[in-house]
Protein backbone atom coordinates (compact mmCIF):
# COMPACT_ATOMS: atom_id res chain seq x y z
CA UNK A 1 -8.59 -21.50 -11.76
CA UNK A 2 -5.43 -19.91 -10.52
CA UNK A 3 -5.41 -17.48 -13.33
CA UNK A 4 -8.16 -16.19 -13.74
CA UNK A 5 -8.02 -15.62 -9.96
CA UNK A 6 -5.03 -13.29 -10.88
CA UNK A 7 -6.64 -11.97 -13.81
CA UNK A 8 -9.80 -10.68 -10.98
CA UNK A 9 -7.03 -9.60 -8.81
CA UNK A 10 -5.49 -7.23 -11.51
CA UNK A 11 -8.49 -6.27 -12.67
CA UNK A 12 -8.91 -5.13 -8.59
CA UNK A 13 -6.00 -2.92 -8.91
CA UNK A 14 -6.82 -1.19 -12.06
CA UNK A 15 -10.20 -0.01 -10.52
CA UNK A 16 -8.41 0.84 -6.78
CA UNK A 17 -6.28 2.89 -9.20
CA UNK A 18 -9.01 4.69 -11.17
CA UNK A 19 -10.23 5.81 -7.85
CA UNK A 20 -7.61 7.05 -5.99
CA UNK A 21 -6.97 8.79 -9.40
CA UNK A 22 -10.56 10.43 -9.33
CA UNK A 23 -10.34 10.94 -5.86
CA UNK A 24 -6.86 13.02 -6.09
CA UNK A 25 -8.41 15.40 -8.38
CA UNK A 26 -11.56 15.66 -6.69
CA UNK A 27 -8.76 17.05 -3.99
CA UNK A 28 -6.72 19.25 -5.85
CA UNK A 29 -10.07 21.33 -7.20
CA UNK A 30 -11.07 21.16 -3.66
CA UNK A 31 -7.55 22.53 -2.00
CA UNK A 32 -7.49 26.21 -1.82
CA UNK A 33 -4.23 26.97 -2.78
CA UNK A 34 -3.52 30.69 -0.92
CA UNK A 35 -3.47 28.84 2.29
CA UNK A 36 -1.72 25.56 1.43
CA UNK A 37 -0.75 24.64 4.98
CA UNK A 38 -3.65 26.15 6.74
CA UNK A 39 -5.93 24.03 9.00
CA UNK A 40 -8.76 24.04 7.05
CA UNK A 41 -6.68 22.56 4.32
CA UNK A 42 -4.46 20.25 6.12
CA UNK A 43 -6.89 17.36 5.35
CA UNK A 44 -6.80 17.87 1.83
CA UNK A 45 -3.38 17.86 2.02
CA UNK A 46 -3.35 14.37 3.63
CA UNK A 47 -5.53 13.05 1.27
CA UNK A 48 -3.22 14.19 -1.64
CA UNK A 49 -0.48 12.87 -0.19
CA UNK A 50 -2.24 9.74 0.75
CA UNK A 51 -3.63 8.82 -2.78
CA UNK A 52 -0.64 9.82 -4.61
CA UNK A 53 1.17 6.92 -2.10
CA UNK A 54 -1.93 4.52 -3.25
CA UNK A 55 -1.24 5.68 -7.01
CA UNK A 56 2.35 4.48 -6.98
CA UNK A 57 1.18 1.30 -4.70
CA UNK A 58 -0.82 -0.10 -7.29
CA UNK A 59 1.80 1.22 -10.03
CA UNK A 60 4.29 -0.55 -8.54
CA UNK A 61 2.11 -3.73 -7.95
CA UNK A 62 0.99 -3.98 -11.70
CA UNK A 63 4.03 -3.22 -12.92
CA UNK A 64 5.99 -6.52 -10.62
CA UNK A 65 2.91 -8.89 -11.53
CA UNK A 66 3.78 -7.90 -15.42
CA UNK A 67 7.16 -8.62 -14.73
CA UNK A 68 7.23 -11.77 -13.26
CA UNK A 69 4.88 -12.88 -15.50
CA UNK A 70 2.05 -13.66 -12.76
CA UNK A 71 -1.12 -11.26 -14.84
């Protein structure tokens, strides 16, 4: 029971990381680029900043449960 517990919890990560994936390119086509710090663009900034954090998260988080042997 306790693995495949860890098996649905990587599986979890994998799909948070295929969407914050989709979702940071659905921001950079989004971004317009001539006004990179503007207001209007601020938020997409954020969000950029915010998935690529999320991206390396769950990177970081597969990559210790593989380790250790856990997955």
């Amino acid at each position: 029971m306790f693995k495949s517990h860890n098996s649905r919890s990587q599986k979890f990560r994998i799909v948070i990381l295929l969407i914050a994936t989709m979702l940071l390119i659905a921001n950079l086509f989004r971004i317009e680029y001539g006004q990179l710090l503007s207001g209007e663009n601020l938020g997409e900034a954020f969000g950029i900043l915010a998935n690529l954090f999320l991206i390396a998260a769950m990177r970081v988080s597969l990559r210790y449960t593989a380790k250790n042997g856990e997955s």
